[in-house]
Protein backbone atom coordinates (compact mmCIF):
# COMPACT_ATOMS: atom_id res chain seq x y z
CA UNK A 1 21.76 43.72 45.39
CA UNK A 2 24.37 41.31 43.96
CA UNK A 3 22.01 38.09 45.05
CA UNK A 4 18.74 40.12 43.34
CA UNK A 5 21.11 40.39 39.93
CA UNK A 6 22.13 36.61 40.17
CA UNK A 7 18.55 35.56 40.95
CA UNK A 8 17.97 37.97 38.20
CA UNK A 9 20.14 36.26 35.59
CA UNK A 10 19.10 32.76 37.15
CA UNK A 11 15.99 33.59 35.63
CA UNK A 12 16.60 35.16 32.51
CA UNK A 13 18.94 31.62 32.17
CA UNK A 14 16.24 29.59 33.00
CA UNK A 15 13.91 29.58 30.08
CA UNK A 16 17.07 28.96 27.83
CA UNK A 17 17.87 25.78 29.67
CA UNK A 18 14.65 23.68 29.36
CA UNK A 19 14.97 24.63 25.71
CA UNK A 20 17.92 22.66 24.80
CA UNK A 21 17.28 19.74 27.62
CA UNK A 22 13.31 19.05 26.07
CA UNK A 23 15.16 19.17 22.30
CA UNK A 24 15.10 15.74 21.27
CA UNK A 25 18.27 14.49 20.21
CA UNK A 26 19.17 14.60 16.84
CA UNK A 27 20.46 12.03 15.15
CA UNK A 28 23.58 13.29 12.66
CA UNK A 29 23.34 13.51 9.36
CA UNK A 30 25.38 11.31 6.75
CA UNK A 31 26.11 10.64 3.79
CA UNK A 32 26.19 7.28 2.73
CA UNK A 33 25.13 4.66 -0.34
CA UNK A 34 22.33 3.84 -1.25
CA UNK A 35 22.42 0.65 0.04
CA UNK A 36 22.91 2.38 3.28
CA UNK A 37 19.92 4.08 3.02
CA UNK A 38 18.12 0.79 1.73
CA UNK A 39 19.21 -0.80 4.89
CA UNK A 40 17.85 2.36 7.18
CA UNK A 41 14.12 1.69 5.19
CA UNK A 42 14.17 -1.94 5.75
CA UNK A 43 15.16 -1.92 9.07
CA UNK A 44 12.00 0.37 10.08
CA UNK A 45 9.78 -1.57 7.56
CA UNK A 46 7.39 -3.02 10.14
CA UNK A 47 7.05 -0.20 12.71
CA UNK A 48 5.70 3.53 13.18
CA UNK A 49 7.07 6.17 14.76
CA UNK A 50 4.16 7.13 17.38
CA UNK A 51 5.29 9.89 20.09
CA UNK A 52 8.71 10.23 19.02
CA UNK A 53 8.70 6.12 19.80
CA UNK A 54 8.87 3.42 17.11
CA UNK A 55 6.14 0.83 17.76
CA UNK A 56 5.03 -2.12 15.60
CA UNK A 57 2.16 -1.39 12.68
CA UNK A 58 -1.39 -2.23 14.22
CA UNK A 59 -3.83 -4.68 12.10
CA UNK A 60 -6.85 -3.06 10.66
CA UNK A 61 -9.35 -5.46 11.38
CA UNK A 62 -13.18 -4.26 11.96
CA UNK A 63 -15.78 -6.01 14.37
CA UNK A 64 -16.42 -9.32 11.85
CA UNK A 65 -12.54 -10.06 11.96
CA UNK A 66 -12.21 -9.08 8.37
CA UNK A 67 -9.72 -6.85 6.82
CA UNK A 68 -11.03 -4.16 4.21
CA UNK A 69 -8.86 -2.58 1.01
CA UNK A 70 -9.60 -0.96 -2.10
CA UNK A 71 -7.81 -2.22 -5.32
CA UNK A 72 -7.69 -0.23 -8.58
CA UNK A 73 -6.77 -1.06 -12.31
CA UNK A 74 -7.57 0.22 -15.37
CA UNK A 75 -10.83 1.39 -15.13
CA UNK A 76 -11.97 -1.22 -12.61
CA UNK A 77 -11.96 -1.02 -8.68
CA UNK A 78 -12.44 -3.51 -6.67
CA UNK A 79 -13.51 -3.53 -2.54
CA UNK A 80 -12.25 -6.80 -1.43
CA UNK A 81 -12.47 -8.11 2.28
CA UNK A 82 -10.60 -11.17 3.62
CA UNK A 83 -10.67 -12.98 6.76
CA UNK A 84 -9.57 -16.29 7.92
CA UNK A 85 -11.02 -19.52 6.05
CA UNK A 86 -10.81 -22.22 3.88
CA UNK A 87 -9.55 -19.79 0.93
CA UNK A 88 -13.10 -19.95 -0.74
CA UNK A 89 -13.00 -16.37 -3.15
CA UNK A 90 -16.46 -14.56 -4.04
CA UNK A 91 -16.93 -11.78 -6.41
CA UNK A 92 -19.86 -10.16 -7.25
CA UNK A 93 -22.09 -12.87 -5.05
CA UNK A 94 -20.50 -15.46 -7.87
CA UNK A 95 -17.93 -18.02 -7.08
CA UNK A 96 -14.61 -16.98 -8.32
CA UNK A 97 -13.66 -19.88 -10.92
CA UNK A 98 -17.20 -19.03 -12.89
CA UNK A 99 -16.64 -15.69 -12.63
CA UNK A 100 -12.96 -15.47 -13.98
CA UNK A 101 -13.02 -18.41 -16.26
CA UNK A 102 -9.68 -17.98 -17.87
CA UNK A 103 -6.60 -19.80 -15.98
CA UNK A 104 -4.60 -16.47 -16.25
CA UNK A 105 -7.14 -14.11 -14.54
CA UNK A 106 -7.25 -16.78 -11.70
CA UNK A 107 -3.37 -16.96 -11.67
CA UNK A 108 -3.34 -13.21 -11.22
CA UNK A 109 -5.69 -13.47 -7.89
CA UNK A 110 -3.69 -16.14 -6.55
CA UNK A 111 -0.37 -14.56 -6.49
CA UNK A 112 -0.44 -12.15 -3.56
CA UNK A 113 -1.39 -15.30 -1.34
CA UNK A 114 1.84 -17.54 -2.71
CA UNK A 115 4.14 -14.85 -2.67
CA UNK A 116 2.82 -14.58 1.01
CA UNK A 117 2.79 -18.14 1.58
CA UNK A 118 -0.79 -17.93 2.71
CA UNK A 119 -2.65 -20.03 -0.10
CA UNK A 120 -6.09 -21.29 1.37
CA UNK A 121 -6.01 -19.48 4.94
CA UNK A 122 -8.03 -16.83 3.57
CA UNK A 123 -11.94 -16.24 2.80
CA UNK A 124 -11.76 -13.32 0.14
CA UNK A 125 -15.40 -11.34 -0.11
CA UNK A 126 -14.89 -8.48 -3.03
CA UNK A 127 -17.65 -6.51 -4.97
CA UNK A 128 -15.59 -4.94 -8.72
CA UNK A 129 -17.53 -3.02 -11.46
CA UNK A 130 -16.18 -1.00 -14.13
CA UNK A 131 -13.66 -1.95 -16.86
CA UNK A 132 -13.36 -5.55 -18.18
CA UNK A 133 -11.96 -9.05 -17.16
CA UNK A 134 -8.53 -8.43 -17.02
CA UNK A 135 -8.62 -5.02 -15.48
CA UNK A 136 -10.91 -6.31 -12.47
CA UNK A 137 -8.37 -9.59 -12.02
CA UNK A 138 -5.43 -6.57 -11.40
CA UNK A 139 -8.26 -4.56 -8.90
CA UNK A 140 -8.49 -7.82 -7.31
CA UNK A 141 -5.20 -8.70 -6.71
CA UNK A 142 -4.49 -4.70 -5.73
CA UNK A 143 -7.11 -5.15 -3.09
CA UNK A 144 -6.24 -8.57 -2.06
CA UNK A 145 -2.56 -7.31 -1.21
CA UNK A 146 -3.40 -4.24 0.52
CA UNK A 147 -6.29 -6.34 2.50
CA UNK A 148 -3.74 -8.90 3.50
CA UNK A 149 -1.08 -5.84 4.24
CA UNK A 150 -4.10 -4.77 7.08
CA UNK A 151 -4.37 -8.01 8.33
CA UNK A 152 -0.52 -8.72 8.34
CA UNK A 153 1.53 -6.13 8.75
CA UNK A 154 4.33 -8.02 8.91
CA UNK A 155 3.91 -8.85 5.24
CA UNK A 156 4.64 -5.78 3.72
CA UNK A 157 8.54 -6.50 2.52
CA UNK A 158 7.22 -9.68 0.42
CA UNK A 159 4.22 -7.56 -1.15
CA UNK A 160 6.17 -5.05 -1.60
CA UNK A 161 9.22 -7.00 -3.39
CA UNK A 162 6.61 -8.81 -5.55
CA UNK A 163 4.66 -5.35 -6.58
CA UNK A 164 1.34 -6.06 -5.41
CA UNK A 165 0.83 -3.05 -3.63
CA UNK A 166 2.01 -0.60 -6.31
CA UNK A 167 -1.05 0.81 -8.56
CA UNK A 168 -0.67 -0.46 -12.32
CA UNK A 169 -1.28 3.27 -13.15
CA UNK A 170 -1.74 2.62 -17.03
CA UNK A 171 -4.75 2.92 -18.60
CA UNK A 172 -5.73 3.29 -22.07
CA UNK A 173 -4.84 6.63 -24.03
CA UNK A 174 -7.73 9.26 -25.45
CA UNK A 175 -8.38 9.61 -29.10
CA UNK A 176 -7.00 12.44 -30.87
CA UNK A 177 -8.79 14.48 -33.39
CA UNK A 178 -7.63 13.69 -36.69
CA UNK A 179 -6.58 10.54 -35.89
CA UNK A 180 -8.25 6.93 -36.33
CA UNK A 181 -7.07 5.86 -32.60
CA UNK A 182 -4.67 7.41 -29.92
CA UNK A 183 -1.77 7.34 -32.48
CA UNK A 184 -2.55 5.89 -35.57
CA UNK A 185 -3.51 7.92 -38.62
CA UNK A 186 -5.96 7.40 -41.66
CA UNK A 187 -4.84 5.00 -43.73
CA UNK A 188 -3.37 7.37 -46.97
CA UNK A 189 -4.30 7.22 -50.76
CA UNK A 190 -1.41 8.19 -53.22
CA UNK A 191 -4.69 8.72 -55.73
């Protein structure tokens, strides 16, 4: 009878064990800086936690070798694909120099790929509507970063430290009633 009340309490034990041996061990908790915490987030910049594992971030490439993102600003978005090239950019079926004629627009597209260091290794295909000039230059550039973020993984710290994958999220403000614009007022008369 005693070996039937040890086998007995052998298994009433047993489901407890595996519980604490398959826990995964936690790491502590602490308290530190911030720039302890900045260093944690760097440090597992360029990989995923898959399985409980960390593994390095896959490209998102499709079947033609390109690399697909949407960019948004303003009221503008942008679908911009890039693959390896020359660094000829087309928008809207229209060469990019006629197409944003101003030197500041073009400045705008250009600066994800010099931040990156990856001026003319890219072929950039994009279709924007909506909004004007300006706000489809910032869709652009939105959609080249995030495109080149699929492709390269590996450049999200400099995109990131430059801004080009943040959303400019400001757009223009509604008209109030009573009001000549968003703000302003009617001009007044004393008589």
């Amino acid at each position: 009878m005693a070996d039937e009340n040890t086998g007995g309490e052998d298994a009433a034990e047993t489901p407890a064990a595996p519980e604490t041996s398959t826990a995964a061990p936690t790491a502590p908790v602490t308290t530190g800086t911030l720039a302890d915490l900045k260093q944690m987030v760097e440090g597992a910049g360029g990989a995923v936690e898959v399985d409980g594992e960390a593994g390095p971030v896959a490209p998102k490439i499709d079947d033609l070798g390109r690399a697909y993102a949407t960019g948004k600003r303003k009221n503008a978005i942008a679908r911009v694909w890039i693959k390896p090239g020359a660094g000829r950019i087309t928008v809207n079926g229209r060469d990019w120099l006629t197409y944003f004629a101003r030197p500041v627009l073009r400045m705008i597209i250009n600066q994800p790929f010099e931040s990156a260091q990856r001026k003319d290794q890219y072929d950039v295909n994009c279709t924007v509507v909506g909004g004007g000039l300006s706000g489809q230059a910032g869709a652009v550039r939105h959609g080249i970063s995030r495109a080149l973020l699929n492709y390269e993984p590996d450049l999200r710290p400099t995109l990131k430290a430059g801004g080009f994958l943040t959303r400019d999220s400001r757009v223009v403000e509604r008209k109030k009633y009573g009001k000549a614009k968003a703000r302003r007022s009617f001009q007044f008369s004393k008589r």
